[in-house]
Structure formats: structure tokens, C-alpha cells
N, C-alpha and C. Protein backbone atom coordinates (compact mmCIF):
# COMPACT_ATOMS: atom_id res chain seq x y z
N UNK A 1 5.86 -2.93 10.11
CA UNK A 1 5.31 -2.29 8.95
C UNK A 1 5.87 -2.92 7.67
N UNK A 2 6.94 -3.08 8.21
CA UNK A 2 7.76 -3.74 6.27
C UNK A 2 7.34 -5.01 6.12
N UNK A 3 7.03 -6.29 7.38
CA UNK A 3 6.72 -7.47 7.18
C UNK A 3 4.61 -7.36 6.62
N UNK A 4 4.30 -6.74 7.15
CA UNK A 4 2.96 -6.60 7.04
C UNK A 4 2.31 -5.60 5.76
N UNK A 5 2.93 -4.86 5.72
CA UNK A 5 2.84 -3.75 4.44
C UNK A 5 4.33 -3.31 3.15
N UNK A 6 4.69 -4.06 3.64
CA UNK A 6 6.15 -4.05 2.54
C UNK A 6 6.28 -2.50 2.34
N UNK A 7 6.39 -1.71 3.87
CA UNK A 7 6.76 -0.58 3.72
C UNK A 7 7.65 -0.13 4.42
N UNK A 8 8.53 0.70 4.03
CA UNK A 8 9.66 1.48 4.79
C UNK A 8 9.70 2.86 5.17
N UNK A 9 10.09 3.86 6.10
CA UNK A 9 9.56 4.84 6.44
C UNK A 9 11.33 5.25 6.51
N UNK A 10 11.48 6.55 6.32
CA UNK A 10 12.60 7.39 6.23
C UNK A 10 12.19 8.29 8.18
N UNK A 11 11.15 8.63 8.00
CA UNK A 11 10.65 9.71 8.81
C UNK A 11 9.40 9.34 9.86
N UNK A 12 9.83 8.86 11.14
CA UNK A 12 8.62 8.73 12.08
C UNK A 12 8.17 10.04 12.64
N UNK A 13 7.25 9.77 13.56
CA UNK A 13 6.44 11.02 14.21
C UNK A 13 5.64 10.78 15.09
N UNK A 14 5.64 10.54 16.53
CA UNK A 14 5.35 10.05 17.47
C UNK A 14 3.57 10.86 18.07
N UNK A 15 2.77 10.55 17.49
CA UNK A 15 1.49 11.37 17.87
C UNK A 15 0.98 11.11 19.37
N UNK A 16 1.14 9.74 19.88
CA UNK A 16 0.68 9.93 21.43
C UNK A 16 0.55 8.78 21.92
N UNK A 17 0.84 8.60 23.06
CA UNK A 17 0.09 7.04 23.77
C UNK A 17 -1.22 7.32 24.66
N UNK A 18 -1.66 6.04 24.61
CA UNK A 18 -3.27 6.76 24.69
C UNK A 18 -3.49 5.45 25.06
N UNK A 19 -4.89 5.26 26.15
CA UNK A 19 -5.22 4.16 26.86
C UNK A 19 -5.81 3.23 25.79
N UNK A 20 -5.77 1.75 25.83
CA UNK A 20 -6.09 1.20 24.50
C UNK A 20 -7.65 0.85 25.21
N UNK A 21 -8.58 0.92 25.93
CA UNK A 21 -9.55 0.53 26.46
C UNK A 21 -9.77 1.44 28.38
N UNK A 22 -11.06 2.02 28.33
CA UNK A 22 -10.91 2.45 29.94
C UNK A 22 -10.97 1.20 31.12
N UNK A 23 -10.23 1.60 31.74
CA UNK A 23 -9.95 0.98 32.91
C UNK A 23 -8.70 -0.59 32.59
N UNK A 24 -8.10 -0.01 31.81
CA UNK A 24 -7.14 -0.88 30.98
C UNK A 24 -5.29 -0.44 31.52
N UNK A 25 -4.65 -0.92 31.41
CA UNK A 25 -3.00 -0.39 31.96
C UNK A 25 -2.26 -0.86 30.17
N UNK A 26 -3.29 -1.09 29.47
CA UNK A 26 -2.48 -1.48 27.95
C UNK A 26 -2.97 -0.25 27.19
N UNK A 27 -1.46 0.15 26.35
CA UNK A 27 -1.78 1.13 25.90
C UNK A 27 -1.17 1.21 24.19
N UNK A 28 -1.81 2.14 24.04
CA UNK A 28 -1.21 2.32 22.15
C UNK A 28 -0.81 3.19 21.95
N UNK A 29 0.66 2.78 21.15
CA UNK A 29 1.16 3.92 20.57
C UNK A 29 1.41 4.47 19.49
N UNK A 30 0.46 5.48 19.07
CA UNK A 30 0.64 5.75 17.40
C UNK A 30 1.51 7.07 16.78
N UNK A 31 1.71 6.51 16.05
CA UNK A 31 3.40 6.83 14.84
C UNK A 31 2.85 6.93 14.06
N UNK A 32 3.27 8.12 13.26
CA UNK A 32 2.98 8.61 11.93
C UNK A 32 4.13 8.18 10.94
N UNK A 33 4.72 7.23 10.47
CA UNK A 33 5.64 6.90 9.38
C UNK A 33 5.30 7.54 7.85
N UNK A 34 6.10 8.38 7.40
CA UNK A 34 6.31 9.05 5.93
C UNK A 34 7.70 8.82 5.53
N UNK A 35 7.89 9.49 3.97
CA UNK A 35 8.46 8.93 3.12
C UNK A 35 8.55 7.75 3.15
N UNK A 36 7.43 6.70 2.52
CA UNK A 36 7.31 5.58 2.09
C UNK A 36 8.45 5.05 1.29
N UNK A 37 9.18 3.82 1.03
CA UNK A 37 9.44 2.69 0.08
C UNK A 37 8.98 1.77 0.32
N UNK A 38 7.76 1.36 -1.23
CA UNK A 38 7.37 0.41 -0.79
C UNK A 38 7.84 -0.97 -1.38
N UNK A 39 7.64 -2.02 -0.91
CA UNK A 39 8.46 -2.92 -1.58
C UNK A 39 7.48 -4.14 -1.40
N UNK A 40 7.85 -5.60 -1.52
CA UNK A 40 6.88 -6.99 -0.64
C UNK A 40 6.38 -7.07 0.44
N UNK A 41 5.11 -7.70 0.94
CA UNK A 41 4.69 -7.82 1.92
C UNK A 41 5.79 -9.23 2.36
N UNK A 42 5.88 -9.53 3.79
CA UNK A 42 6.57 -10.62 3.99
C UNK A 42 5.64 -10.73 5.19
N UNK A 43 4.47 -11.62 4.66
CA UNK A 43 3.41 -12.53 5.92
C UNK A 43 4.11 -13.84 5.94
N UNK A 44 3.57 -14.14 7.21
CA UNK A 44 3.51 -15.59 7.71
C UNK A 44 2.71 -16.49 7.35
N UNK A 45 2.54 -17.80 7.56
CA UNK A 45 1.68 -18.42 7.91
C UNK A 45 0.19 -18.10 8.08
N UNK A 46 0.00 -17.46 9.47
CA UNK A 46 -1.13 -17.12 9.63
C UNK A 46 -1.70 -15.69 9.04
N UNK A 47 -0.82 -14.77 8.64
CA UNK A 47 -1.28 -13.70 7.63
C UNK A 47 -1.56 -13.76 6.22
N UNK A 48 -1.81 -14.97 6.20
CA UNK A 48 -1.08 -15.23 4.56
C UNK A 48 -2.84 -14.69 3.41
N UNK A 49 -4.07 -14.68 4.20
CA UNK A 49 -4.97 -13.67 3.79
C UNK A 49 -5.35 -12.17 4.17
N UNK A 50 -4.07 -11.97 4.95
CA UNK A 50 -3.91 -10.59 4.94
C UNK A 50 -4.33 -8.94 3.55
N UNK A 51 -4.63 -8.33 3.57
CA UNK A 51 -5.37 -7.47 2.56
C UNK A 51 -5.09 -6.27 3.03
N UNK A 52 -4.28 -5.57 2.18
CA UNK A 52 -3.35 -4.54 2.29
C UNK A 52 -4.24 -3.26 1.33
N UNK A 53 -4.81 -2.51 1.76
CA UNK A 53 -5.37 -1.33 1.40
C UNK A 53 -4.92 0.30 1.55
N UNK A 54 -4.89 0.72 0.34
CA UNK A 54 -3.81 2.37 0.80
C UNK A 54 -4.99 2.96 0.31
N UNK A 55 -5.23 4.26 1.08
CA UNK A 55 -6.97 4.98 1.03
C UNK A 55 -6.01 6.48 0.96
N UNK A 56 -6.55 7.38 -0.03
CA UNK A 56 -6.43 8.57 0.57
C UNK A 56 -6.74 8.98 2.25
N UNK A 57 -6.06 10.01 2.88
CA UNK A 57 -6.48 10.35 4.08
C UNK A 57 -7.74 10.87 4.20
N UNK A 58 -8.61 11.25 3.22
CA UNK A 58 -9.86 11.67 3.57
C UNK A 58 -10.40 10.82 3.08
N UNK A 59 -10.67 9.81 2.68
CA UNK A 59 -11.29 8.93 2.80
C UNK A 59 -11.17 7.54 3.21
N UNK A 60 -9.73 7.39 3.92
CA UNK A 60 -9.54 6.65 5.55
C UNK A 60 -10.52 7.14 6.83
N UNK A 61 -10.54 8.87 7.11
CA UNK A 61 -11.18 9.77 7.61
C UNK A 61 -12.54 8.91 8.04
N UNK A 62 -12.79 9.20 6.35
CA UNK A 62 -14.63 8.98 6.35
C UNK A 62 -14.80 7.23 7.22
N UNK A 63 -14.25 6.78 6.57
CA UNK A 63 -14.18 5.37 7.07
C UNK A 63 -14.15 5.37 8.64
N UNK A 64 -13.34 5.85 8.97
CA UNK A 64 -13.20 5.83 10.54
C UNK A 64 -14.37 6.65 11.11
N UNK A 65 -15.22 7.70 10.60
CA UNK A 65 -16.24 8.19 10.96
C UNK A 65 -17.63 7.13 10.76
N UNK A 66 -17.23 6.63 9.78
CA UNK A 66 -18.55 5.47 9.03
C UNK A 66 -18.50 4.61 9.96
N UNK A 67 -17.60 4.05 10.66
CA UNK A 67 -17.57 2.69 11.46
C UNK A 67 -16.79 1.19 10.42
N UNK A 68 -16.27 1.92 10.05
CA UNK A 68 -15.88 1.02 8.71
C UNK A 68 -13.96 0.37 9.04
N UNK A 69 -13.53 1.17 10.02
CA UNK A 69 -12.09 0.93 10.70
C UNK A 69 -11.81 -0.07 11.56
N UNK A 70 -11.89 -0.98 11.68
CA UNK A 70 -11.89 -1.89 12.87
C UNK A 70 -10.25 -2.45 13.78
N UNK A 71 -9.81 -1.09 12.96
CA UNK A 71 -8.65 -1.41 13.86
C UNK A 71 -8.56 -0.40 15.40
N UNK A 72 -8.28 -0.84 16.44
CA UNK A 72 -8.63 -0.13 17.79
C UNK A 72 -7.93 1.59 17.47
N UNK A 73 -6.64 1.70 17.06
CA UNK A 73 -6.08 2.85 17.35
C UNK A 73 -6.27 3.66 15.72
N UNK A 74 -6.81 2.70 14.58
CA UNK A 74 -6.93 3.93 13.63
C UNK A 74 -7.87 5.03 13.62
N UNK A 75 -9.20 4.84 14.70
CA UNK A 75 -9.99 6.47 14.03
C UNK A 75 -9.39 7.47 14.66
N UNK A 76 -8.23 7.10 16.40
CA UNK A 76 -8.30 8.16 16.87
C UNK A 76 -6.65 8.56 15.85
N UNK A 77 -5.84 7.63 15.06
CA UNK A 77 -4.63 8.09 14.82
C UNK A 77 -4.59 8.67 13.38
N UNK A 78 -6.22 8.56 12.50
CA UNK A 78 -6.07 9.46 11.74
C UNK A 78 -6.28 10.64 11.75
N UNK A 79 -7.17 11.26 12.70
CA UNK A 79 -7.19 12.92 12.55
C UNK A 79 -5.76 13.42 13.59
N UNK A 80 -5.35 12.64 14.14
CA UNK A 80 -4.27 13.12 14.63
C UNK A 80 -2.96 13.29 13.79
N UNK A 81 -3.05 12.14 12.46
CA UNK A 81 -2.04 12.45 11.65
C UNK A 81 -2.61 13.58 10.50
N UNK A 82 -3.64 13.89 10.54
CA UNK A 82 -3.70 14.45 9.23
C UNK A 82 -3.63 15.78 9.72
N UNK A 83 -3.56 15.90 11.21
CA UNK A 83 -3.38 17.93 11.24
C UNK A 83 -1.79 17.96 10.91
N UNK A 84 -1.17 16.79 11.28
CA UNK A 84 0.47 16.88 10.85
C UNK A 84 0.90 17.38 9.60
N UNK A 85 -0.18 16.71 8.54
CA UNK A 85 -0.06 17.57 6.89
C UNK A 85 -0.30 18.57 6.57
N UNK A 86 0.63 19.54 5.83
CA UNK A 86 0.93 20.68 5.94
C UNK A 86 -0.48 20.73 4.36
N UNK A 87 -1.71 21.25 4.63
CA UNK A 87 -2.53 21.51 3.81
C UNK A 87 -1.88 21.74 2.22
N UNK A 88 -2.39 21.04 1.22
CA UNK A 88 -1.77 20.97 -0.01
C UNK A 88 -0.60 20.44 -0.15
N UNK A 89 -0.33 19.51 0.27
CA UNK A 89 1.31 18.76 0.74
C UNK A 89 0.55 17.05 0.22
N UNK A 90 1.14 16.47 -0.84
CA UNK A 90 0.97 15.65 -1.46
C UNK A 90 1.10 14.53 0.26
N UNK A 91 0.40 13.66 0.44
CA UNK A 91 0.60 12.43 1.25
C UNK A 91 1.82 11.56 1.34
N UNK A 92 2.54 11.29 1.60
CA UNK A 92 3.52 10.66 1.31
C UNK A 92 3.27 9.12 2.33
């Protein structure tokens, strides 16, 4: 997370491992990281057009409902993080 998003997390939160594809033995595991510091991205070589986007959670949400997420484990790891937020609780 810190090399790819120049972010640091105080506070993980382990939401679930979950099959990454059926009939697959590879699996994903998604973490809820809060209290952010954010600081430099530190890409490589081959990340070096990497594109770093911070979305409110409801409209990450929508995205992942739109078809607009193309990462494998974000549509199912955002509604799983957002029941974690305590309603009216700034995002961190």
C-alpha cells in the first residue's frame, strides 16, 4: 500500500478470504486499512503510469455496481468495508 499509494495505515481490519475465481485454490484477502498517512507513491519501473484515485465510499460503491472496478476483489471488498463505518463517521 505505501509503495503503490504512498499510504500508511495505523489500523487494519481483516474482512475475509474469499475464493478469487470458482473452481480456483487462489484466494483473496481483503483488509480494510484506516487512519491514513499519506505520503509518496514509490512505483517501479513498470508502474511508473500507475493512477492513483481516492473516491468517496459511495461513489467507489456506485462504480463497483456500474462495472466501472476492474479490480477482482474491489466490488465484493467495498460493501463489506462500508458496513464497518459507523454511519456519520467521517472516512478515514
Amino acid at each position: 500500500m505505501k509503495e503503490e499509494a504512498g499510504a500508511e495505515a495505523t489500523r487494519w481490519q481483516h474482512l475475509g478470504t474469499y475464493a478469487s475465481t470458482l473452481g480456483s485454490n487462489a484466494r483473496l484477502s481483503l483488509i480494510l486499512a484506516q487512519h491514513l498517512t499519506l505520503g509518496p507513491q514509490e512505483l517501479n519501473d513498470t508502474e511508473e503510469d500507475f493512477k492513483l484515485s481516492w473516491w468517496p465510499m459511495n461513489e467507489a460503491i456506485q462504480a463497483a455496481q456500474d462495472g466501472r472496478l476492474h479490480l477482482p476483489g474491489g466490488p465484493l471488498a467495498l460493501p463489506l468495508a462500508d458496513r464497518t463505518q459507523p454511519k456519520g463517521v467521517p472516512e478515514c
